[in-house]
N, C-alpha and C. Protein backbone atom coordinates (compact mmCIF):
# COMPACT_ATOMS: atom_id res chain seq x y z
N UNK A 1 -17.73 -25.00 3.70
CA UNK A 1 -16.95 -24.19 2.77
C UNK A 1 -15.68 -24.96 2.41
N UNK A 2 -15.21 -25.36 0.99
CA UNK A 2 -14.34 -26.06 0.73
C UNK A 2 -13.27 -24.96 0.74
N UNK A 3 -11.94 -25.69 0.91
CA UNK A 3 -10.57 -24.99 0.99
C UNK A 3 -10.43 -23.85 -0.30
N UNK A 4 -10.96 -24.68 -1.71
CA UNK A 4 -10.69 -23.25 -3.16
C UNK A 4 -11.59 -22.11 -2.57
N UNK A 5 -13.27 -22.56 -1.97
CA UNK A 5 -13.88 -21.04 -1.44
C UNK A 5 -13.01 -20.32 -0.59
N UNK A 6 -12.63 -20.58 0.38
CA UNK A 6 -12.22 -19.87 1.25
C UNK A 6 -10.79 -19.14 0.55
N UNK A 7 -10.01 -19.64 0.04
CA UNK A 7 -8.41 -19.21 -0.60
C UNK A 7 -9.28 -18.08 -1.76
N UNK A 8 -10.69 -18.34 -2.72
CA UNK A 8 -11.20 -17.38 -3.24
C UNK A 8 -11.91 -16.41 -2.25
N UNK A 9 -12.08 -16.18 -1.49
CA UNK A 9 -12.87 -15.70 -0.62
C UNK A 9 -11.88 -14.51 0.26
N UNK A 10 -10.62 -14.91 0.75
CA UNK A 10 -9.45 -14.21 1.58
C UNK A 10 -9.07 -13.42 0.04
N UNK A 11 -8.69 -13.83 -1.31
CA UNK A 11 -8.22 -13.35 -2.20
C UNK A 11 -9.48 -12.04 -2.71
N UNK A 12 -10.82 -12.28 -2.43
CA UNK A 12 -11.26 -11.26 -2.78
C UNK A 12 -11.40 -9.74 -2.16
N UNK A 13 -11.67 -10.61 -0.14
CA UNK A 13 -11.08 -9.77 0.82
C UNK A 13 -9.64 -8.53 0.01
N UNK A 14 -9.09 -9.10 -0.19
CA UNK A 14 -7.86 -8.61 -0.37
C UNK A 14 -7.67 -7.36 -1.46
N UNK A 15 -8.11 -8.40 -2.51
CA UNK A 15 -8.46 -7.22 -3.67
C UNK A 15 -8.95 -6.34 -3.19
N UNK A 16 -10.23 -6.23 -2.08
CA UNK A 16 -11.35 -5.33 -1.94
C UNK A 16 -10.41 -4.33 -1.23
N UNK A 17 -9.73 -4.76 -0.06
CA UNK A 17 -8.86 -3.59 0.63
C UNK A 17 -7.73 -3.08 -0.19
N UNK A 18 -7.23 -3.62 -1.42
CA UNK A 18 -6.15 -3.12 -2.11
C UNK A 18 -7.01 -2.04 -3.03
N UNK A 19 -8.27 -2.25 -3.21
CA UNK A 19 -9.00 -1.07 -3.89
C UNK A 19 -8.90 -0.02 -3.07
N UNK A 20 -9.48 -0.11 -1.89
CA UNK A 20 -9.96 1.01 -0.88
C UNK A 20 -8.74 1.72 -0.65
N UNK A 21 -7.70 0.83 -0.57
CA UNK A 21 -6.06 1.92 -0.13
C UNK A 21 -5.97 2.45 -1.32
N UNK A 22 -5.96 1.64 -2.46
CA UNK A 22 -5.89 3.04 -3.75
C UNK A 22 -6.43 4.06 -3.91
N UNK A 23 -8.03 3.54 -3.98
CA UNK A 23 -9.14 4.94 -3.71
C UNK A 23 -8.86 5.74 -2.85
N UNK A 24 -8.36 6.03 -1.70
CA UNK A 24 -8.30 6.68 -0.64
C UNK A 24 -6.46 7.55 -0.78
N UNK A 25 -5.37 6.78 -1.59
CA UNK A 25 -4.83 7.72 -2.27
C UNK A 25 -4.47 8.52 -3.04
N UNK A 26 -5.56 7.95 -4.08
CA UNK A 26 -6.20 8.69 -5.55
C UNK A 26 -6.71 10.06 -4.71
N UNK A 27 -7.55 9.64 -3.67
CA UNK A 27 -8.43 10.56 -2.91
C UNK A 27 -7.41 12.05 -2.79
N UNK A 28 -5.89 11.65 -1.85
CA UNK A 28 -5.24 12.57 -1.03
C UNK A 28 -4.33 12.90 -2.34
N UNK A 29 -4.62 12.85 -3.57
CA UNK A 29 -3.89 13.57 -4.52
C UNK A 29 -2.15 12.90 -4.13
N UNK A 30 -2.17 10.96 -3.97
CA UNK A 30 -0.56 10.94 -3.91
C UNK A 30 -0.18 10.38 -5.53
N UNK A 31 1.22 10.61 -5.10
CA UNK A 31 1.83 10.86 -6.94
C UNK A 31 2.50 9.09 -7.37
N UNK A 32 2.52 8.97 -8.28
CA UNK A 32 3.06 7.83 -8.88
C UNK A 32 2.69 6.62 -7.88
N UNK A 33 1.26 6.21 -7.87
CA UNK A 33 0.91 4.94 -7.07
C UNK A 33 1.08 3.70 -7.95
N UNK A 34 1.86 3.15 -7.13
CA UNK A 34 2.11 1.53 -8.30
C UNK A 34 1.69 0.30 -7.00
N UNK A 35 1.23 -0.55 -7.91
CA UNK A 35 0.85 -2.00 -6.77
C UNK A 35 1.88 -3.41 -7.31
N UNK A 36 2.68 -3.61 -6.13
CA UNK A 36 3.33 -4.89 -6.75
C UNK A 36 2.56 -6.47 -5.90
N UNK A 37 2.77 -6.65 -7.17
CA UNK A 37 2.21 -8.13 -6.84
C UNK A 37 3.44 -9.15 -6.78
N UNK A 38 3.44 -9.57 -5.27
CA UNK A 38 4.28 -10.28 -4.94
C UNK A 38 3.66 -12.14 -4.49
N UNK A 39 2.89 -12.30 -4.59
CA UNK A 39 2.04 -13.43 -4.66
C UNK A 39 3.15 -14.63 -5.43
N UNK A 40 3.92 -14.64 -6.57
CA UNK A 40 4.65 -15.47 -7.03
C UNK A 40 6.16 -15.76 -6.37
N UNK A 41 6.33 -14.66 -5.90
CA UNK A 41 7.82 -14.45 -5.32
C UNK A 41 8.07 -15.30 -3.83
N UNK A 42 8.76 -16.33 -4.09
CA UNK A 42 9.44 -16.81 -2.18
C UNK A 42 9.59 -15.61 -1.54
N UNK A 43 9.71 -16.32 -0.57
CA UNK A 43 9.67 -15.19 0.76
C UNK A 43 9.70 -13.92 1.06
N UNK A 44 8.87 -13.26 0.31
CA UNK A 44 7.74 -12.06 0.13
C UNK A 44 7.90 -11.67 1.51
N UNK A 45 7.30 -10.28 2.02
CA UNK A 45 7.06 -10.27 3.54
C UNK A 45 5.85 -9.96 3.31
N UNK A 46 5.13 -9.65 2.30
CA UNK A 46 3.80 -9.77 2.04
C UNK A 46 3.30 -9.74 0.36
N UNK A 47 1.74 -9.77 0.73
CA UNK A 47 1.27 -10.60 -0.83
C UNK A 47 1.58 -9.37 -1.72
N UNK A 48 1.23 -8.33 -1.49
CA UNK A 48 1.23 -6.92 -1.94
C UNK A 48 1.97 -5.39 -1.20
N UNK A 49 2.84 -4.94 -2.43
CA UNK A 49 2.91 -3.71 -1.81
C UNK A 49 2.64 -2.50 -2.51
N UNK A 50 1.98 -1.50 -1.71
CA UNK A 50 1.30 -0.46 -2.76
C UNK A 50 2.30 0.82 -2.21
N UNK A 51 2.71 1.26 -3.46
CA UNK A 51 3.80 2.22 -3.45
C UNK A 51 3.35 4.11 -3.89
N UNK A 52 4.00 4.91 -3.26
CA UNK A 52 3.34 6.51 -3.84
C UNK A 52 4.37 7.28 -2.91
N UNK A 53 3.72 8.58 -3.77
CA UNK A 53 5.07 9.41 -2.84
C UNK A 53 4.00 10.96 -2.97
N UNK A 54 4.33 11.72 -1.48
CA UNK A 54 3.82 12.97 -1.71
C UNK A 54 4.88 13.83 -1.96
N UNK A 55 4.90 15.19 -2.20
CA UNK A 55 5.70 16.04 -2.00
C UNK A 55 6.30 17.38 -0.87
N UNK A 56 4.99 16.60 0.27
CA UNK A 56 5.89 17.03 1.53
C UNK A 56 5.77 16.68 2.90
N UNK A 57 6.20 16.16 3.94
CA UNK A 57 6.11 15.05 4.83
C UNK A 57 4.55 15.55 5.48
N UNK A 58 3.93 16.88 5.64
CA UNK A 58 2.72 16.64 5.78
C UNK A 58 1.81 16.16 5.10
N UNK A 59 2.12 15.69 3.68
CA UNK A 59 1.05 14.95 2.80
C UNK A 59 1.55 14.06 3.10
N UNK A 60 2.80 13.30 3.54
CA UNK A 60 3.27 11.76 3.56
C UNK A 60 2.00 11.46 4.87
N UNK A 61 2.39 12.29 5.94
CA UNK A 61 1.45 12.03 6.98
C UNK A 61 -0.42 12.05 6.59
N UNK A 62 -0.72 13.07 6.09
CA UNK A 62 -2.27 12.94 5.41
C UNK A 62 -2.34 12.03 4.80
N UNK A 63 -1.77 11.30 3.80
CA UNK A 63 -2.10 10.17 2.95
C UNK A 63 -2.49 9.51 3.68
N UNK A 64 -1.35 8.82 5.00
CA UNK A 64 -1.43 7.55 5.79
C UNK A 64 -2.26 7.93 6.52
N UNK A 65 -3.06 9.03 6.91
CA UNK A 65 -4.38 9.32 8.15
C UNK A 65 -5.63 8.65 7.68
N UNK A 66 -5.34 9.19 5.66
CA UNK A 66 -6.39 8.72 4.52
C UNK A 66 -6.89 7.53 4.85
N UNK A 67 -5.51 6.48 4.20
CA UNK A 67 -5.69 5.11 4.51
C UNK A 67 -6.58 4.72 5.50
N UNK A 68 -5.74 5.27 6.72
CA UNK A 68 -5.98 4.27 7.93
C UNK A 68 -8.25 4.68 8.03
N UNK A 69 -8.35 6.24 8.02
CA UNK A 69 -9.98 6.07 8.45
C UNK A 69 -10.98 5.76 7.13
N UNK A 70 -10.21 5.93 5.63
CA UNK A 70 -11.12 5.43 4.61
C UNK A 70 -11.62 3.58 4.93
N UNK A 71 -10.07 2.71 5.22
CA UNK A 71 -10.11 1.40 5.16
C UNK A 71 -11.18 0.88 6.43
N UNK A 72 -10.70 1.78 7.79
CA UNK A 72 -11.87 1.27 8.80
C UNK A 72 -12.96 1.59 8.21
N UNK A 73 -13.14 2.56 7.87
CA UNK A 73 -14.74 3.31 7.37
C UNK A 73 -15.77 1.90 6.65
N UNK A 74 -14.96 1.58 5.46
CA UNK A 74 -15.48 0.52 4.58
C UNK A 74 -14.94 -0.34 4.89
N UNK A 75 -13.97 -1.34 5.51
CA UNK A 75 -13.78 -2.45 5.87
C UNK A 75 -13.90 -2.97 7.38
N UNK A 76 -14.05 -1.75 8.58
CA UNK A 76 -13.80 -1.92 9.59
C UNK A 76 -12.28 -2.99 9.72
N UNK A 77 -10.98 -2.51 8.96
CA UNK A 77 -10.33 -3.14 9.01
C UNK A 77 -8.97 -2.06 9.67
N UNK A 78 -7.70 -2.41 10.26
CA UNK A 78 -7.60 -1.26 10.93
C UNK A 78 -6.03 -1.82 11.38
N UNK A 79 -4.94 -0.82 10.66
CA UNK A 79 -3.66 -1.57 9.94
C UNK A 79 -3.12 -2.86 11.36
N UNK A 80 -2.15 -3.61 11.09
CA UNK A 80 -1.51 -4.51 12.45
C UNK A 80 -0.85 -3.30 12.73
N UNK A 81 0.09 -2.28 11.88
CA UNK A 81 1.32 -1.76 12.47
C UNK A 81 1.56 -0.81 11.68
N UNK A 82 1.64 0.63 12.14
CA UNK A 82 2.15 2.10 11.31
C UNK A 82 3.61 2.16 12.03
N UNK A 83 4.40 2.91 11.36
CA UNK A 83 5.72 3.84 11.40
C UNK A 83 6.21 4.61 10.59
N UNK A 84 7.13 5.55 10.77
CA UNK A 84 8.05 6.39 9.98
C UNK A 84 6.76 8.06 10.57
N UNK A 85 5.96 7.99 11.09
CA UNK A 85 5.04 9.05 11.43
C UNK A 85 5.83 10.56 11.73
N UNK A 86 7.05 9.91 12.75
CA UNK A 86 7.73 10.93 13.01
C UNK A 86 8.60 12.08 12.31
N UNK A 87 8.84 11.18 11.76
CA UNK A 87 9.83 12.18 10.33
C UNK A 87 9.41 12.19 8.97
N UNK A 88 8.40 11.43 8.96
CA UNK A 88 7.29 11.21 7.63
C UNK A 88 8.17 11.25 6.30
N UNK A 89 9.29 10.71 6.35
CA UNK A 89 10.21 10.89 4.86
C UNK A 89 9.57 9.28 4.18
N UNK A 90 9.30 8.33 5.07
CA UNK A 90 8.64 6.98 4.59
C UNK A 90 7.90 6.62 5.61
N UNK A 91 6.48 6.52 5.52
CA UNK A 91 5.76 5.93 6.56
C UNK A 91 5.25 4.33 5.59
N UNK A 92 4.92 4.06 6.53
CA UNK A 92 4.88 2.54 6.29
C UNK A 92 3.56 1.81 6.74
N UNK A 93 2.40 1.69 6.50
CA UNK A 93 1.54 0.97 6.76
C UNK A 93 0.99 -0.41 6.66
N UNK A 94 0.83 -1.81 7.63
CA UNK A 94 1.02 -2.79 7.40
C UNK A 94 -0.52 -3.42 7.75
N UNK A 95 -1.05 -3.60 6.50
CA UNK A 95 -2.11 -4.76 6.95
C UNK A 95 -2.19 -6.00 6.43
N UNK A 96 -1.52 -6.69 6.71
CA UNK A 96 -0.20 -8.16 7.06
C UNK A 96 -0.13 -8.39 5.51
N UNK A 97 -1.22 -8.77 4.58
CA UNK A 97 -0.90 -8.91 3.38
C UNK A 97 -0.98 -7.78 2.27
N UNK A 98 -0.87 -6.97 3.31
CA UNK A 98 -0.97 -5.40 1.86
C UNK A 98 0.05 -4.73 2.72
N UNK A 99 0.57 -4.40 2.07
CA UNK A 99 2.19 -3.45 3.19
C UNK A 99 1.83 -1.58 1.90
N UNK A 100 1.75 -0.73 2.62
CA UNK A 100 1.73 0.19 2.08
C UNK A 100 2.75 1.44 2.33
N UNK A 101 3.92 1.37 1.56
CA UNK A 101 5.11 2.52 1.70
C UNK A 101 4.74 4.06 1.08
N UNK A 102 4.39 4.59 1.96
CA UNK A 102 4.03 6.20 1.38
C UNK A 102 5.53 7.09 1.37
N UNK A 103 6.29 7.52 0.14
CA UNK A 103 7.33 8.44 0.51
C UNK A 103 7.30 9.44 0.49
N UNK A 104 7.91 10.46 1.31
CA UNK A 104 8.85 11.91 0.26
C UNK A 104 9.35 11.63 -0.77
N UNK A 105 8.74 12.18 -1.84
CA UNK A 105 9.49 12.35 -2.97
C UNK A 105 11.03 11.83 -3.29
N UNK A 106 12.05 12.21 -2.34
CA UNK A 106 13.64 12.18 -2.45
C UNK A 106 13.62 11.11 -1.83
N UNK A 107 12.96 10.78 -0.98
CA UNK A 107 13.11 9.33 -0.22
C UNK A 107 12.83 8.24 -1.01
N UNK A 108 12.23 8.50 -1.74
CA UNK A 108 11.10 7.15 -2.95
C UNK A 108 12.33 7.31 -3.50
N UNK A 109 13.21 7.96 -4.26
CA UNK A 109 14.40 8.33 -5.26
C UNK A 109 15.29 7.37 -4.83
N UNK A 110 15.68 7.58 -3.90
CA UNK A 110 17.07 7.04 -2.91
C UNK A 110 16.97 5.63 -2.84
N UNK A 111 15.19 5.35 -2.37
CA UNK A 111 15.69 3.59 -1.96
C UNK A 111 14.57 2.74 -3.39
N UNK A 112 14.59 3.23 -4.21
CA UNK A 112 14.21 2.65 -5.50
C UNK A 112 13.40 1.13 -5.16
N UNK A 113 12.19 1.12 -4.11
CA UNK A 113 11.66 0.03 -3.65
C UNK A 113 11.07 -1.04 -4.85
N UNK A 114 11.19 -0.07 -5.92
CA UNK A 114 9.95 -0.78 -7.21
C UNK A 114 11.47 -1.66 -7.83
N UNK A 115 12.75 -1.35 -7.81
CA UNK A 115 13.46 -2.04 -8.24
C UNK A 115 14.09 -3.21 -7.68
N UNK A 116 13.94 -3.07 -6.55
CA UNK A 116 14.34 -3.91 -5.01
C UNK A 116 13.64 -4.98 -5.40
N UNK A 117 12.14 -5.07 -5.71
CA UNK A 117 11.45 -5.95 -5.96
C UNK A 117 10.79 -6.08 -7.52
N UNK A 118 12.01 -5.93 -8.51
CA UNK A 118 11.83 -6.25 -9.74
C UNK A 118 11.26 -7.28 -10.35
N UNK A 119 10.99 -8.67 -9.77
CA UNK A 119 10.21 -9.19 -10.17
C UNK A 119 9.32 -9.33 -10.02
N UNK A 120 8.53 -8.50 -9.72
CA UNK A 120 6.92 -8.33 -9.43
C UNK A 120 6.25 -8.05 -10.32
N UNK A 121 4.88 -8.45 -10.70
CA UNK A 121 4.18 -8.02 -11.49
C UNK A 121 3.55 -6.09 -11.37
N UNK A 122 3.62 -5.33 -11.55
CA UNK A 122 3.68 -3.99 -11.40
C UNK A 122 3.09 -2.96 -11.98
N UNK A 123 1.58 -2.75 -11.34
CA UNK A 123 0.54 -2.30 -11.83
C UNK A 123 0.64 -0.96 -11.25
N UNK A 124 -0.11 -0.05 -12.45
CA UNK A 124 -0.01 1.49 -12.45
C UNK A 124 -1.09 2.03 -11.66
N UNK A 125 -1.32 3.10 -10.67
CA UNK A 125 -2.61 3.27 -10.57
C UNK A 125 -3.08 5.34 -10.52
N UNK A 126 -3.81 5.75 -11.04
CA UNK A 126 -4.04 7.32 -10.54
C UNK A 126 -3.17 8.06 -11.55
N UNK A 127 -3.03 8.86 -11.35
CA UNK A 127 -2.20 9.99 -12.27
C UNK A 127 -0.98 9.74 -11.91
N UNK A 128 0.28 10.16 -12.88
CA UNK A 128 1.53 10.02 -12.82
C UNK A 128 1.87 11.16 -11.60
């Protein structure tokens, strides 16, 4: 396997789980899902981050339950690292090159993550 297969090969991996986390929050009805593509940007903390917000910390928590058994289900893949569970105003799901920030509503408001990382390419996904 030459080095372009494999760099195409991890990149399709990738796509495939950046589908499944969408599908699976399309699924839990979360609101304003956007995907930034951070692939061009220096020192990124990852390639992608997929952004949404529910409207109340038990959907922040259902979304991220979504994720985590849709992605094992079809990828047997199964995050490095969850937090924010406790107070569910931002939980945070990390599978090293897809970082997924689920908010409260007022919480998504406050720390304006899509602007933080304005130069990203910044794709729409699901209903507004």
């Amino acid at each position: 396997m030459t080095s372009q297969t494999t760099i195409s090969t991890v990149q399709n991996d990738i796509e495939q789980l950046n589908h499944h986390i969408i599908e699976a929050l399309e699924d839990g009805k979360a609101k304003q899902i956007v995907k930034l593509d951070l692939t061009k940007l220096e020192d990124s903390p990852a390639r992608y981050f997929i952004i949404c917000h529910a409207d109340s910390t038990t959907a922040v928590n259902a979304l991220a339950d979504n994720i985590i058994k849709d992605v094992e289900e079809k990828t047997g893949d199964r995050p490095s690292h969850v937090e924010g569970r406790g107070n569910a105003t931002w939980v945070l799901v990390d599978y090293f090159d897809t970082v997924i920030h689920i908010f409260y509503r007022t919480t998504r408001e406050y720390y304006k993550l899509e602007t933080l990382w304005g130069d990203a390419e910044i794709s729409q996904h699901g209903e507004e």
